[in-house]
C-alpha atoms as a PDB file:
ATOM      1  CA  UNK A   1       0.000   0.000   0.000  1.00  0.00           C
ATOM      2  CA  UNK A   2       1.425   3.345  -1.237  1.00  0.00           C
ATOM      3  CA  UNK A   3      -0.634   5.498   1.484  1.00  0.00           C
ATOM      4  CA  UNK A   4      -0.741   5.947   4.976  1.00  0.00           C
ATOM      5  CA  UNK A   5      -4.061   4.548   6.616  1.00  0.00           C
ATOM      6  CA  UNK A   6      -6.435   6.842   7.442  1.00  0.00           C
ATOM      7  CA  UNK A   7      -9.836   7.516   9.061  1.00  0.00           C
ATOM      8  CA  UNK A   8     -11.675   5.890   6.199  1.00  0.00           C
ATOM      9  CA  UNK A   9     -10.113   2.573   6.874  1.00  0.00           C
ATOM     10  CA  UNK A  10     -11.464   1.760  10.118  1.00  0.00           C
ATOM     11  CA  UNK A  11     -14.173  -0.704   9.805  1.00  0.00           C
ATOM     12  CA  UNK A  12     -12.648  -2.433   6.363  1.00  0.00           C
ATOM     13  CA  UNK A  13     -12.251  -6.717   6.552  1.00  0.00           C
ATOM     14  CA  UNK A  14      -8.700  -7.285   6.358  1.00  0.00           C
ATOM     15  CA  UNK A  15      -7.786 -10.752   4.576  1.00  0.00           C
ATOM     16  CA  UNK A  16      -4.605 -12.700   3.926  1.00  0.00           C
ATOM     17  CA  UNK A  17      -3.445 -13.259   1.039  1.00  0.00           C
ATOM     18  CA  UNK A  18      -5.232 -16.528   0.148  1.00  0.00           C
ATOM     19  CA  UNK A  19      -9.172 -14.646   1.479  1.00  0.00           C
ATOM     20  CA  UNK A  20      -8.838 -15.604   4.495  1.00  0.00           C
ATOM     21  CA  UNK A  21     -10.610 -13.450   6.945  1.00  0.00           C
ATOM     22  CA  UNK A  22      -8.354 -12.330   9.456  1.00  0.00           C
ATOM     23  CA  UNK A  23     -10.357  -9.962  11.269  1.00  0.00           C
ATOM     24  CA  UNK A  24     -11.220  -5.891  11.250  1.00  0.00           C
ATOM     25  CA  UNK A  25      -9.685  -2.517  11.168  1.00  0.00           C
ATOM     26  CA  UNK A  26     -10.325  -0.768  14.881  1.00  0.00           C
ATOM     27  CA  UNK A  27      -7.635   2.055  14.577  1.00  0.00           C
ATOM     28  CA  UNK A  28      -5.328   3.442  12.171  1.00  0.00           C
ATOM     29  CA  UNK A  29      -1.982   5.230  13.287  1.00  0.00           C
ATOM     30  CA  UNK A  30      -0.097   6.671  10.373  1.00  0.00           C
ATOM     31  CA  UNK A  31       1.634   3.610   8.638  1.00  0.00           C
ATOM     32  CA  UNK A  32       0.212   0.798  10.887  1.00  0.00           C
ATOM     33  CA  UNK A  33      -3.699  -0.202  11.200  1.00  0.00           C
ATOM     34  CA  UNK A  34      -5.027  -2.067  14.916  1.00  0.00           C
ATOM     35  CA  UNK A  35      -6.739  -5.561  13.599  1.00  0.00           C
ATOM     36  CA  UNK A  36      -9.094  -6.532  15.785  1.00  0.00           C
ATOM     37  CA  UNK A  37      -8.900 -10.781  14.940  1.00  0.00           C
ATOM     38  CA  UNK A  38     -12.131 -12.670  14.084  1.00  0.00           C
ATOM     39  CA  UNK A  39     -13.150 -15.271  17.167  1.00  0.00           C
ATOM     40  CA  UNK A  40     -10.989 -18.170  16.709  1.00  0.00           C
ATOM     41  CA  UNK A  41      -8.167 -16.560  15.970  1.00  0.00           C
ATOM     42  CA  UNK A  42      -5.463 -15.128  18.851  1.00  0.00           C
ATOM     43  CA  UNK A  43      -1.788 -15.053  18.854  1.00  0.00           C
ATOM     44  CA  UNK A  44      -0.121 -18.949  19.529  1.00  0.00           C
ATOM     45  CA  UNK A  45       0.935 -18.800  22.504  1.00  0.00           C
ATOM     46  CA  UNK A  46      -0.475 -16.094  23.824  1.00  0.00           C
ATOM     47  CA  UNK A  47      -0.708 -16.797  27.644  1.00  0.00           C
ATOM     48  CA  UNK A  48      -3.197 -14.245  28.128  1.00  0.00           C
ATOM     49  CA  UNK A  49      -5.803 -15.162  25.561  1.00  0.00           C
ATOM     50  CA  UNK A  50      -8.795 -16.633  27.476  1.00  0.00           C
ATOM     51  CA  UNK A  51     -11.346 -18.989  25.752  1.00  0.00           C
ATOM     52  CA  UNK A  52     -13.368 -16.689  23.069  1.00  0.00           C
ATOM     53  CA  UNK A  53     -11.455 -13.485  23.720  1.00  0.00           C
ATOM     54  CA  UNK A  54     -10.643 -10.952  21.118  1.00  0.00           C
ATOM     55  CA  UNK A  55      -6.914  -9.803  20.214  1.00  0.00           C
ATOM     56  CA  UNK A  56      -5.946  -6.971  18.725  1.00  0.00           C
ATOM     57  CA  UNK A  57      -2.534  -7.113  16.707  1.00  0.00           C
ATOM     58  CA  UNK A  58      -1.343  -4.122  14.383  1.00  0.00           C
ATOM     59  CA  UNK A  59      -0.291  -4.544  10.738  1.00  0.00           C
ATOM     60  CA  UNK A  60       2.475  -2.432   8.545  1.00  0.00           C
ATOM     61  CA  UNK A  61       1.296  -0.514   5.348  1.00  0.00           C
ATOM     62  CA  UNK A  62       4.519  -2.130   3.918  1.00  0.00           C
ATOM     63  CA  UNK A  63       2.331  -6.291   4.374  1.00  0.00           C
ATOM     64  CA  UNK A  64      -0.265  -4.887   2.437  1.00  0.00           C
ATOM     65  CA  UNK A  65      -1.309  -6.004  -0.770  1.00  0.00           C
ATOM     66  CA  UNK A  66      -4.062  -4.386  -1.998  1.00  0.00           C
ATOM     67  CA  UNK A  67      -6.891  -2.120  -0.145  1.00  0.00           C
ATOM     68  CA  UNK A  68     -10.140  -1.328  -1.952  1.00  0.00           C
ATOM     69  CA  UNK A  69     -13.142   0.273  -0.341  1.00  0.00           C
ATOM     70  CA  UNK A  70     -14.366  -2.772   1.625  1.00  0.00           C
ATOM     71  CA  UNK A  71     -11.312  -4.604   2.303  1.00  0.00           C
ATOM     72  CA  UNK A  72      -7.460  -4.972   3.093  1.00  0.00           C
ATOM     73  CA  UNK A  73      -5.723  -7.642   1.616  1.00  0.00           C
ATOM     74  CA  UNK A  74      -2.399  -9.005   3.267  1.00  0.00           C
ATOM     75  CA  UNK A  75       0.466  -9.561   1.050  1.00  0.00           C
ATOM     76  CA  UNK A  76       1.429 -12.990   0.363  1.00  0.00           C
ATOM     77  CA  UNK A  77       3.226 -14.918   3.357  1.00  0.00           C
ATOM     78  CA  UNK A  78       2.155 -12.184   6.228  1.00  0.00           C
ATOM     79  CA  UNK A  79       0.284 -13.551   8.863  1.00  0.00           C
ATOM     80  CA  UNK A  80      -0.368 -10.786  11.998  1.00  0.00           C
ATOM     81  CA  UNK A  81      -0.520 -13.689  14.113  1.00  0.00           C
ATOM     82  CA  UNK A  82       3.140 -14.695  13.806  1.00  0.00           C
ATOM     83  CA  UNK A  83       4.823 -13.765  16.811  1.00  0.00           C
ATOM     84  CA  UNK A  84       8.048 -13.510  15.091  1.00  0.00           C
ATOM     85  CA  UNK A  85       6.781 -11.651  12.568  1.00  0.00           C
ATOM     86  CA  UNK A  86       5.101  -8.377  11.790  1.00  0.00           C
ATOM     87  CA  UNK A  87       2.267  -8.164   9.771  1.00  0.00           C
END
């Protein structure tokens, strides 16, 4: 993605590269966008993810595909779930 986030792209699905849903844009800070992960999907690992809890993880401009009006899509191999990675 060429542009910052803005305003406009809270509330837009963001998907991996494959369609996946991955979850949706709560916040946008400049370069980097808060995901707020579908149910079902936390961080592995994550000590502090309870049983049907919601995580938040932030994703890069630079991991991003494509955006159109509806949706984000995830360049291929980033997953904002890798802890050893960032999205």
């Amino acid at each position: 993605m060429r542009r910052n986030f803005q305003g406009t792209d809270r509330g837009k699905r963001v998907v991996a590269d494959d369609g996946t849903a991955v979850g949706t844009i709560v916040r946008t800070d400049g370069d980097r966008a808060h995901v707020l992960l579908d149910p079902g999907r936390s961080k592995p690992g994550d000590p502090t993810a309870e049983a049907g809890s919601r995580t938040t993880v932030t994703i890069d401009r630079r991991g991003v595909a494509e955006s159109t009006n509806d949706r984000v899509q995830l360049s291929e191999g980033i997953d904002p779930t890798d802890a050893r990675k960032h999205a």
